[in-house]
N, C-alpha and C. Protein backbone atom coordinates (compact mmCIF):
# COMPACT_ATOMS: atom_id res chain seq x y z
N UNK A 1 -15.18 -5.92 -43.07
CA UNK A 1 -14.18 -6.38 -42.15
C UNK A 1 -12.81 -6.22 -42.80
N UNK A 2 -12.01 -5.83 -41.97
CA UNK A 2 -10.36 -5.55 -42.44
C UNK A 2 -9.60 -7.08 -42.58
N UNK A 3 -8.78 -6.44 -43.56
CA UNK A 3 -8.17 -8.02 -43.75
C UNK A 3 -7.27 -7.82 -42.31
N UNK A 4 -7.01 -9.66 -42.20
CA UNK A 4 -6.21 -9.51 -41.19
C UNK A 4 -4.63 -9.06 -41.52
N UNK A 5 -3.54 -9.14 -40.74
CA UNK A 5 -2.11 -8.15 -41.06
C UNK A 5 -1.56 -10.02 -40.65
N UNK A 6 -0.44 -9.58 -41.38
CA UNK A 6 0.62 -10.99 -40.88
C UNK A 6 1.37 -10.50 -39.82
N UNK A 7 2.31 -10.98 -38.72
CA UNK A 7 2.99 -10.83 -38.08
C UNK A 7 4.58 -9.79 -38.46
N UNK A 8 4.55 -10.22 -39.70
CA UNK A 8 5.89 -9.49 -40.08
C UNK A 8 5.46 -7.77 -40.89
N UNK A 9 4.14 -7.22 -40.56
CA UNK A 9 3.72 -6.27 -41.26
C UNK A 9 3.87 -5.67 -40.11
N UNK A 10 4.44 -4.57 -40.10
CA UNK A 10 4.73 -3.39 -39.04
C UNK A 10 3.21 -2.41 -38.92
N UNK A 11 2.69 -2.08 -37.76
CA UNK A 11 1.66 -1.94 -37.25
C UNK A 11 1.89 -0.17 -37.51
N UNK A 12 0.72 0.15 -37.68
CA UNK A 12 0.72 1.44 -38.19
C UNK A 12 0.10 2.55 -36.82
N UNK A 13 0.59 3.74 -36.46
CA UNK A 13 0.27 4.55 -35.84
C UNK A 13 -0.15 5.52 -35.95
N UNK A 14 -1.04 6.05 -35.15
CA UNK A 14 -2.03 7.09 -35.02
C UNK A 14 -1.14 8.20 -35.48
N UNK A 15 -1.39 9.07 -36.11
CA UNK A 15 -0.77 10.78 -36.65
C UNK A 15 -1.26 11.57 -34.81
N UNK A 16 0.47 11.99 -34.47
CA UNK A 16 0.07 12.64 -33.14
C UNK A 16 -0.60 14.00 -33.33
N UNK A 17 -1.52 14.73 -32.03
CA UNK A 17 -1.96 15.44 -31.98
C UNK A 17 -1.60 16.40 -32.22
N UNK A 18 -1.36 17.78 -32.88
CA UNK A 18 -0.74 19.16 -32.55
C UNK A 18 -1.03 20.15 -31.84
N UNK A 19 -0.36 20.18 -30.76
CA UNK A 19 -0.99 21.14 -30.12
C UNK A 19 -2.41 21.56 -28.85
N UNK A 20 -2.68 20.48 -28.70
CA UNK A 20 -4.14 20.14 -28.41
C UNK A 20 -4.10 19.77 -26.69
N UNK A 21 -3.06 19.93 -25.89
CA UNK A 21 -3.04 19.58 -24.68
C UNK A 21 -1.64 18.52 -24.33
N UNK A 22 -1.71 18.25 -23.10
CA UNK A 22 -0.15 18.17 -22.86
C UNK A 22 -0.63 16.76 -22.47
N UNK A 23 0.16 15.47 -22.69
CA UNK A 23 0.24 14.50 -22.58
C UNK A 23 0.69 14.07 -20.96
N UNK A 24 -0.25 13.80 -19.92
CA UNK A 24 0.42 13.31 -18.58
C UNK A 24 0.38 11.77 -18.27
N UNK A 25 1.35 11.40 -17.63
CA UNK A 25 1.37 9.47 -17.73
C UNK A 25 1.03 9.80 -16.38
N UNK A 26 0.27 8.77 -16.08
CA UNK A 26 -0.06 8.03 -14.68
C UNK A 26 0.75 7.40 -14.02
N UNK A 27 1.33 7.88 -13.16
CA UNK A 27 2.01 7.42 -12.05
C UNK A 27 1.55 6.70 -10.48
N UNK A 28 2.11 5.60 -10.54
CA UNK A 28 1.54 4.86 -9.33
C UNK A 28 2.35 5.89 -7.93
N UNK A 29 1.38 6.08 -7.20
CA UNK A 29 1.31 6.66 -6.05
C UNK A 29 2.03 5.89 -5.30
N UNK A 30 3.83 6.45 -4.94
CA UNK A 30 4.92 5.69 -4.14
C UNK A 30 4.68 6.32 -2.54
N UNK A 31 3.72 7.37 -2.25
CA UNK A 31 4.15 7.41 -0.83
C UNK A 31 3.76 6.70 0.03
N UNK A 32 2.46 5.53 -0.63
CA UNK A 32 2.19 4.85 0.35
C UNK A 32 2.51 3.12 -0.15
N UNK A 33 2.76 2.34 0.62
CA UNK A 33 3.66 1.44 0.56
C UNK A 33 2.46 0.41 -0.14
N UNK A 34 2.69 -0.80 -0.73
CA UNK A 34 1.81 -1.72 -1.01
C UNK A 34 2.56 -3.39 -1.10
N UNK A 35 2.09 -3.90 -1.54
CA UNK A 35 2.82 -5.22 -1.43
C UNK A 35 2.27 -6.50 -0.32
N UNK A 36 3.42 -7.18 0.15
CA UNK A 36 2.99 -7.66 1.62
C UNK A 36 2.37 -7.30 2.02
N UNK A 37 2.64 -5.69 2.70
CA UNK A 37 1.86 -5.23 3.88
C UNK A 37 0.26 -5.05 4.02
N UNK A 38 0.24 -5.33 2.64
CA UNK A 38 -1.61 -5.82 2.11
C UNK A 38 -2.13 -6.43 2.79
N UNK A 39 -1.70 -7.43 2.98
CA UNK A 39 -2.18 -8.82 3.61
C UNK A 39 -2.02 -9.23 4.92
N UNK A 40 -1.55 -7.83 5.85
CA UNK A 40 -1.60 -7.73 7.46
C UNK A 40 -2.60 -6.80 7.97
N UNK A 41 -2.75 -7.17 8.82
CA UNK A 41 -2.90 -5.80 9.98
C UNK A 41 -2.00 -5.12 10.50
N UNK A 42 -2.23 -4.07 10.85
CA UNK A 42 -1.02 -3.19 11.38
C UNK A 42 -1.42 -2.75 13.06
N UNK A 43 0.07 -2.58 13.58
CA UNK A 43 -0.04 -1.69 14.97
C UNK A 43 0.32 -0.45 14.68
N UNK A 44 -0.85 0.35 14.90
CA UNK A 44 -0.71 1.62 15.28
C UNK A 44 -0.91 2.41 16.23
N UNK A 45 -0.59 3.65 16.69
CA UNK A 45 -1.50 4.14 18.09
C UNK A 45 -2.89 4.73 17.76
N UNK A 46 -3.45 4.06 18.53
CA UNK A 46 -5.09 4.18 19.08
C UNK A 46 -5.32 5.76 18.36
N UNK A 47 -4.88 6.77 19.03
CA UNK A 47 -5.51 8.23 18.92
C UNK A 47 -5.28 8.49 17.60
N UNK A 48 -4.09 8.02 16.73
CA UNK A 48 -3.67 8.39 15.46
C UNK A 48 -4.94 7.65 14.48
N UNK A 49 -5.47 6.06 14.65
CA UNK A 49 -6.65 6.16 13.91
C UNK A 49 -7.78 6.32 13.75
N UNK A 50 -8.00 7.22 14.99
CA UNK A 50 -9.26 8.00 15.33
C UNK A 50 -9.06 9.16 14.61
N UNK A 51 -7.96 9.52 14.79
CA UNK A 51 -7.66 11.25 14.08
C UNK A 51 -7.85 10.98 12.47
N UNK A 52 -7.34 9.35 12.08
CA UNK A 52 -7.36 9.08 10.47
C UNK A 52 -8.99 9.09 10.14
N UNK A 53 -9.75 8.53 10.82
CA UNK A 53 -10.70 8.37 10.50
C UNK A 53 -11.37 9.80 10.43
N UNK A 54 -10.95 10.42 11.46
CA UNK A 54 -11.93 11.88 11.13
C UNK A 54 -11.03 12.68 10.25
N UNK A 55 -9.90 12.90 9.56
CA UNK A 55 -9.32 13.62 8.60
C UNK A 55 -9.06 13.12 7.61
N UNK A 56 -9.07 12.01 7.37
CA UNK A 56 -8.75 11.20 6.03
C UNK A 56 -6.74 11.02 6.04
N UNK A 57 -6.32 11.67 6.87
CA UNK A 57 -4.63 11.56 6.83
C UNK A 57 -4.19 10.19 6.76
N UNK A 58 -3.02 9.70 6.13
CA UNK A 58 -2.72 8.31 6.49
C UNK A 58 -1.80 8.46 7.84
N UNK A 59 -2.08 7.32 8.29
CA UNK A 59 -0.88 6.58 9.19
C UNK A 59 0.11 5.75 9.43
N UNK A 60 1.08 5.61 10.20
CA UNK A 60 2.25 4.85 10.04
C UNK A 60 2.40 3.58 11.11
N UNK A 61 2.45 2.76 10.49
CA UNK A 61 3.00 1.74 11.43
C UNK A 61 4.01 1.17 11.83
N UNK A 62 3.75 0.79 13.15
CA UNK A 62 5.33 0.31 13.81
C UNK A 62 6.44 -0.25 12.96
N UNK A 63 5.69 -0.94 11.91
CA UNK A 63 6.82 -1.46 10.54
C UNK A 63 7.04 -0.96 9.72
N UNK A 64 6.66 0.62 9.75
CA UNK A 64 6.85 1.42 8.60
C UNK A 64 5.55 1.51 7.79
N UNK A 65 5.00 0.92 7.10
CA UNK A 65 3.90 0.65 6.38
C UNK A 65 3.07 2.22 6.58
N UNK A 66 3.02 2.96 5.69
CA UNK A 66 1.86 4.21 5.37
C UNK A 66 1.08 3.94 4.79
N UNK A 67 -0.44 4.53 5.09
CA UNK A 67 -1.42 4.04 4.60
C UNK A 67 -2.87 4.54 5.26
N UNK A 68 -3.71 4.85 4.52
CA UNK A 68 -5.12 5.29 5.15
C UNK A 68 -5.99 4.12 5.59
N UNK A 69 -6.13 3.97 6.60
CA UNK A 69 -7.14 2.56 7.34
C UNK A 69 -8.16 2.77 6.48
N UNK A 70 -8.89 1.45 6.59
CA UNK A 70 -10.28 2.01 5.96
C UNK A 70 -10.68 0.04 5.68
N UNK A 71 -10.38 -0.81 6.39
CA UNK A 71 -10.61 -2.20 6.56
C UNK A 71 -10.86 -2.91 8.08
N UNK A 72 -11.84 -3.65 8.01
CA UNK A 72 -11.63 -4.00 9.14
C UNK A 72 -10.06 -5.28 9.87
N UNK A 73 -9.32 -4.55 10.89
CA UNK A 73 -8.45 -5.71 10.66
C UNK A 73 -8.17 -6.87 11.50
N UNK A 74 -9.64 -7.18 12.17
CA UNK A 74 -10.14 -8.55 12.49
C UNK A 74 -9.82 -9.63 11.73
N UNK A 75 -9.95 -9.48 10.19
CA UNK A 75 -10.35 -10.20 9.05
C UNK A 75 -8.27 -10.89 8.12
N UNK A 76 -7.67 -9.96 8.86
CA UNK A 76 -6.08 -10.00 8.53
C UNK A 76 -5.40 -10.55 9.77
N UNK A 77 -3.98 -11.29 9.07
CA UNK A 77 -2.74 -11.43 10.30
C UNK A 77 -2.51 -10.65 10.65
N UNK A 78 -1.93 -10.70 12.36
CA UNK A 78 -1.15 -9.22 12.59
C UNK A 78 0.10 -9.51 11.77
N UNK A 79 0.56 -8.16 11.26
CA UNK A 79 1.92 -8.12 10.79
C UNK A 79 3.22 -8.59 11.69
N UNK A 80 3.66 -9.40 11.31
CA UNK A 80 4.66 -9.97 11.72
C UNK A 80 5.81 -9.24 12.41
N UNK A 81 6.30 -8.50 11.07
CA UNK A 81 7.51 -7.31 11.64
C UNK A 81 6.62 -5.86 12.72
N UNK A 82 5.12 -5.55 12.94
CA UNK A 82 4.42 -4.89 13.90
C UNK A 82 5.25 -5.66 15.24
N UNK A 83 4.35 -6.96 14.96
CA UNK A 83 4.37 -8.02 16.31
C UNK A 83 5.94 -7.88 16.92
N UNK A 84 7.08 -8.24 16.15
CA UNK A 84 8.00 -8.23 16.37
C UNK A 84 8.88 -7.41 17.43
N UNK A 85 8.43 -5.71 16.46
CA UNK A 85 8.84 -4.65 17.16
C UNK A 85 7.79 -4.66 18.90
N UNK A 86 6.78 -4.82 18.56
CA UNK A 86 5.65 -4.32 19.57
C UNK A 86 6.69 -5.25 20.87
N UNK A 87 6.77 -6.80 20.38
CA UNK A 87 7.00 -7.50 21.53
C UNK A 87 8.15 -7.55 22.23
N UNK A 88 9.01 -6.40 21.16
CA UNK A 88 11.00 -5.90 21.57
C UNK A 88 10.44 -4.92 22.96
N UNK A 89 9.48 -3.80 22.79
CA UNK A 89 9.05 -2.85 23.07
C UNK A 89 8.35 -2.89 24.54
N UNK A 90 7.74 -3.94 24.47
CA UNK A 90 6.73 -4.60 25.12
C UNK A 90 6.89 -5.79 25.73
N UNK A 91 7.50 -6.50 26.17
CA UNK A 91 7.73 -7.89 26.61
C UNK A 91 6.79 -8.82 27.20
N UNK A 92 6.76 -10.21 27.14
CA UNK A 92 5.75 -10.94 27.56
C UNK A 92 5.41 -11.03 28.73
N UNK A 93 5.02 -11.70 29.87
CA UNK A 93 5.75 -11.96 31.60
C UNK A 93 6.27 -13.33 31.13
N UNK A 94 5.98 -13.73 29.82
CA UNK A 94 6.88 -15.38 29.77
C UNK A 94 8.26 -14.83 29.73
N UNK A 95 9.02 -13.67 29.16
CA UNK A 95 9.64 -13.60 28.93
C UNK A 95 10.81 -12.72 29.99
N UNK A 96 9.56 -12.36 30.73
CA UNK A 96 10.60 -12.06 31.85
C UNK A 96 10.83 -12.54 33.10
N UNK A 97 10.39 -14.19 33.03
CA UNK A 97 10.97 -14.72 33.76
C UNK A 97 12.11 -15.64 33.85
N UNK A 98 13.26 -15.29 32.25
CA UNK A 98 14.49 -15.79 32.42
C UNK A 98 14.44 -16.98 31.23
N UNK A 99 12.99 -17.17 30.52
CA UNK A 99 12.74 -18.57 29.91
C UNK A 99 13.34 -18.08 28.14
């Protein structure tokens, strides 16, 4: 067993490779959005996630949000800013009677 190192002993590094292949970093995948929008459901149009489902393409939702379906979204809130737009778009009959 190695002795242990104290805190003030500077940690020693590997001798880099020469030559041997090209070093690539992993990059988190920005085209599709993550965050919040995790934790909703989304409005999308009907035919677009039929088409996702048979091509694997992602889709966009009314709030922006890109992303490949692949959850059921019974199980989630509707998205708030979806709802929002949908109901600018769409109006209630509560709402069009002046109330």
């Amino acid at each position: 067993m190695a002795p242990m190192t104290t805190p003030f002993e500077p940690l020693t590094h590997p001798e880099p490779d020469t030559g041997l292949g090209t070093l690539v970093e992993d990059r988190p995948d920005t085209q599709f959005s993550d965050g919040d929008h995790e934790r909703f459901a989304h409005y999308v149009k009907k035919d677009k996630i039929v088409e996702s489902a048979v091509t694997g393409t992602p889709v966009i939702a009314l709030c922006g949000k890109t992303w490949i379906p692949g959850r059921d979204p019974n199980k989630f809130p509707v998205c708030p800013d979806c709802k929002r737009i949908l109901d600018e778009v769409f109006p209630s009959k509560d709402d069009k009677d002046g109330s």
